[in-house]
Protein backbone atom coordinates (compact mmCIF):
# COMPACT_ATOMS: atom_id res chain seq x y z
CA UNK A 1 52.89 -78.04 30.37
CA UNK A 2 54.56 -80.09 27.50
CA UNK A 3 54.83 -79.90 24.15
CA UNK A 4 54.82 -83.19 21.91
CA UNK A 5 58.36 -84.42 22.62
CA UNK A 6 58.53 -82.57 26.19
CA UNK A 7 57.41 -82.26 29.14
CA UNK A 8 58.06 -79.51 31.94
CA UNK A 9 58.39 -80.74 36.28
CA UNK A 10 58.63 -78.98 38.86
CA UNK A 11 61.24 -80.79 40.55
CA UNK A 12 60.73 -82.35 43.88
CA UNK A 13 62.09 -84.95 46.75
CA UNK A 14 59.63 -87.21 44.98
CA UNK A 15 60.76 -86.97 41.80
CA UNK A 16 64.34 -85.50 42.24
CA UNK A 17 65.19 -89.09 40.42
CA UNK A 18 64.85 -87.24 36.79
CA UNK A 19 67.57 -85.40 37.20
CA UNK A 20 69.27 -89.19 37.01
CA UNK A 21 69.70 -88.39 33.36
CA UNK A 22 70.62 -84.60 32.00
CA UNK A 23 72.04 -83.74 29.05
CA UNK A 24 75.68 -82.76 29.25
CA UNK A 25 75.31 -78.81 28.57
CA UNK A 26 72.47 -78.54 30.40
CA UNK A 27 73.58 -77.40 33.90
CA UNK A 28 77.26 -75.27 34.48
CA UNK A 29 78.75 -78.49 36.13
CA UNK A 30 77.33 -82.21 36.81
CA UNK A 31 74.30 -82.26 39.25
CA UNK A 32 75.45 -83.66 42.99
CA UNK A 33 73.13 -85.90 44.88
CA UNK A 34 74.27 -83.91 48.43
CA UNK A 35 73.90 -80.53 46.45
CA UNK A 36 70.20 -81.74 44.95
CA UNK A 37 68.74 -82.59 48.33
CA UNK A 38 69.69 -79.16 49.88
CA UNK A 39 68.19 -77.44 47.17
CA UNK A 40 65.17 -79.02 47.73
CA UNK A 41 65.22 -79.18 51.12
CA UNK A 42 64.60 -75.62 50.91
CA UNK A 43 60.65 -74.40 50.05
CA UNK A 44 61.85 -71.25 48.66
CA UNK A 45 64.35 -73.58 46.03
CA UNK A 46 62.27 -73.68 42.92
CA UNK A 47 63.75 -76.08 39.69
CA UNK A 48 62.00 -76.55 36.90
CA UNK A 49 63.10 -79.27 34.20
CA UNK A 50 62.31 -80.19 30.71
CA UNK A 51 62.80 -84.09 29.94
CA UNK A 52 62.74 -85.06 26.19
CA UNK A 53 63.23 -89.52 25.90
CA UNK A 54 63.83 -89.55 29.67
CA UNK A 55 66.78 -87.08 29.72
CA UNK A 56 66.56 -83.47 31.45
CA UNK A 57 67.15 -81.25 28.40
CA UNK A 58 66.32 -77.31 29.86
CA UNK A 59 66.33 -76.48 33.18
CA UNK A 60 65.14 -73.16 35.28
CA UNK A 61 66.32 -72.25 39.04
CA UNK A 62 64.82 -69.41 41.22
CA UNK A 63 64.49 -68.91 44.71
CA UNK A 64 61.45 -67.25 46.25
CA UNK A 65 62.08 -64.51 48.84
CA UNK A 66 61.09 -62.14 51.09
CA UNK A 67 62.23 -58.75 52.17
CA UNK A 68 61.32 -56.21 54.86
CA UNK A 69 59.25 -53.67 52.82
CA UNK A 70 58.60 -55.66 50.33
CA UNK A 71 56.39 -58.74 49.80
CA UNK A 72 57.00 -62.35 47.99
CA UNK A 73 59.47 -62.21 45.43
CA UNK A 74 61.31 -64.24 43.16
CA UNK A 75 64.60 -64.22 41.27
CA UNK A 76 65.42 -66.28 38.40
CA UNK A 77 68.93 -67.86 38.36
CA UNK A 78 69.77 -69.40 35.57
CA UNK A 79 67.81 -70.95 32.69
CA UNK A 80 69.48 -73.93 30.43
CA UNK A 81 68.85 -75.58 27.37
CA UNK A 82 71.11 -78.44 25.63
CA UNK A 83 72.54 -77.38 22.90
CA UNK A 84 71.16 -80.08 20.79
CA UNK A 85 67.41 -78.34 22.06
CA UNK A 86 67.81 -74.72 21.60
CA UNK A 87 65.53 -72.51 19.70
CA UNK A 88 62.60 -75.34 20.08
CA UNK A 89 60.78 -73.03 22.17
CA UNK A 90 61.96 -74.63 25.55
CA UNK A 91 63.57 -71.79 27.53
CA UNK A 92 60.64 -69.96 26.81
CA UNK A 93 58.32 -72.97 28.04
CA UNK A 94 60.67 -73.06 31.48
CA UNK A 95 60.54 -69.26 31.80
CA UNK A 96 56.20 -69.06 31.40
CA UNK A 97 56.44 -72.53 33.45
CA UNK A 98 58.45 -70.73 36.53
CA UNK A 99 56.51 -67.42 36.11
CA UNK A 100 53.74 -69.38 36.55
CA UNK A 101 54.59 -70.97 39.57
CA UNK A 102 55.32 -67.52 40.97
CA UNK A 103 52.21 -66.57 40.39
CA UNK A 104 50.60 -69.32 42.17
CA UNK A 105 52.85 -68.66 45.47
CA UNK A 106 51.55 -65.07 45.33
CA UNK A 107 54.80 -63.23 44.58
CA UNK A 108 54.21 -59.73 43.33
CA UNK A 109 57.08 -59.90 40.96
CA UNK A 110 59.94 -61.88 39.12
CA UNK A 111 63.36 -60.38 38.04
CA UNK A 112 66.77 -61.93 36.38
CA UNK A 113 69.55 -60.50 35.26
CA UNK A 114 71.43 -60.96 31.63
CA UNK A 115 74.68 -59.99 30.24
CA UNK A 116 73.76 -56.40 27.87
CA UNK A 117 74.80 -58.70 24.93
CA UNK A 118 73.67 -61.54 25.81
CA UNK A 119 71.34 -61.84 22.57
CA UNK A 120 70.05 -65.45 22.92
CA UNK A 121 68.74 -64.58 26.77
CA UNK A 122 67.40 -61.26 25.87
CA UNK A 123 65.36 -62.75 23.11
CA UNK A 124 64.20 -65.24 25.27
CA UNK A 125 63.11 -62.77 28.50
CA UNK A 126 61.18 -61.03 25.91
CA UNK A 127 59.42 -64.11 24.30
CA UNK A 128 57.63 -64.85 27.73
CA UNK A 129 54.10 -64.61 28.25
CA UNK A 130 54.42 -61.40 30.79
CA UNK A 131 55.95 -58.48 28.88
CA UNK A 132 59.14 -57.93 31.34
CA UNK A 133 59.94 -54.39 32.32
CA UNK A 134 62.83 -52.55 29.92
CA UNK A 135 65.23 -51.79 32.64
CA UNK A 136 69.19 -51.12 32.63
CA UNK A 137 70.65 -52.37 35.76
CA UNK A 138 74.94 -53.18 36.69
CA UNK A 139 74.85 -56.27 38.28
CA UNK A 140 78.60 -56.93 40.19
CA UNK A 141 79.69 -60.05 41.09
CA UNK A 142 82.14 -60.81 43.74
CA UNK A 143 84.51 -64.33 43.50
CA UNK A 144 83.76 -65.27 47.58
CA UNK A 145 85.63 -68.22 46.99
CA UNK A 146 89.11 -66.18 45.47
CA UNK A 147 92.35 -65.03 47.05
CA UNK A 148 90.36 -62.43 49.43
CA UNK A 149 91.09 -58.46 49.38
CA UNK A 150 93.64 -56.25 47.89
């Protein structure tokens, strides 16, 4: 899938070496070599990338799972576009890419969860090819990595 300045991978071992080059806002924090091959050393790991001029400009992680009573699933992680490449249609071009991809490993459904006001993400979830369900969910987060209990 591409469009006439970009095209979309699915990131691999064998070509992991794109990510050699990403824009700076792409991804939270810089991309580590050790970090990269455990992704990807996982099958259920799933990265796509956009690369505009040889530099990864939009990115999309999920992971692929399954659960007891329920079969193939996946979860979308993040999605991220440079700054100097949003609202060029990218995010949405990641998020039909990955949904895609889902659909070709025979999961049954895909869900991601945004910030109520995030508007730039919730305009994006909606742009997708699949009409995504209108549902209200909390999501909590807990800091693992912080001072512990209180």
């Amino acid at each position: 899938m591409s469009t006439p300045d970009v095209t979309l991978h699915l990131v691999t071992p064998e070509n992991a070496h794109l990510l050699g080059s990403v824009a700076p806002d792409v991804f939270d924090n810089e991309v580590r070599p050790d970090l990269l091959r455990e992704f990807l050393g996982n099958p259920m790991n799933h990265l796509v990338v956009a690369v505009a001029g040889g530099t990864v400009v939009g990115m999309a992680s999920a992971i692929s799972y399954v659960h007891p009573d329920k079969p193939l699933q996946l979860f979308v992680n993040e999605v991220g576009v440079a700054t100097a490449h949003r609202r060029r249609g990218i995010g949405k071009l990641l998020m039909d890419f990955l949904l895609d991809h889902a659909e070709r490993l025979g999961c049954t459904d895909a869900w991601l969860g945004t910030e109520a006001d995030n508007v730039a993400a919730l305009a994006l979830y909606r742009a997708t090819r699949r009409r995504p369900k209108e549902e209200q969910v909390v999501v909590f987060t807990y800091d693992l990595a912080g001072a512990g209990t209180t």
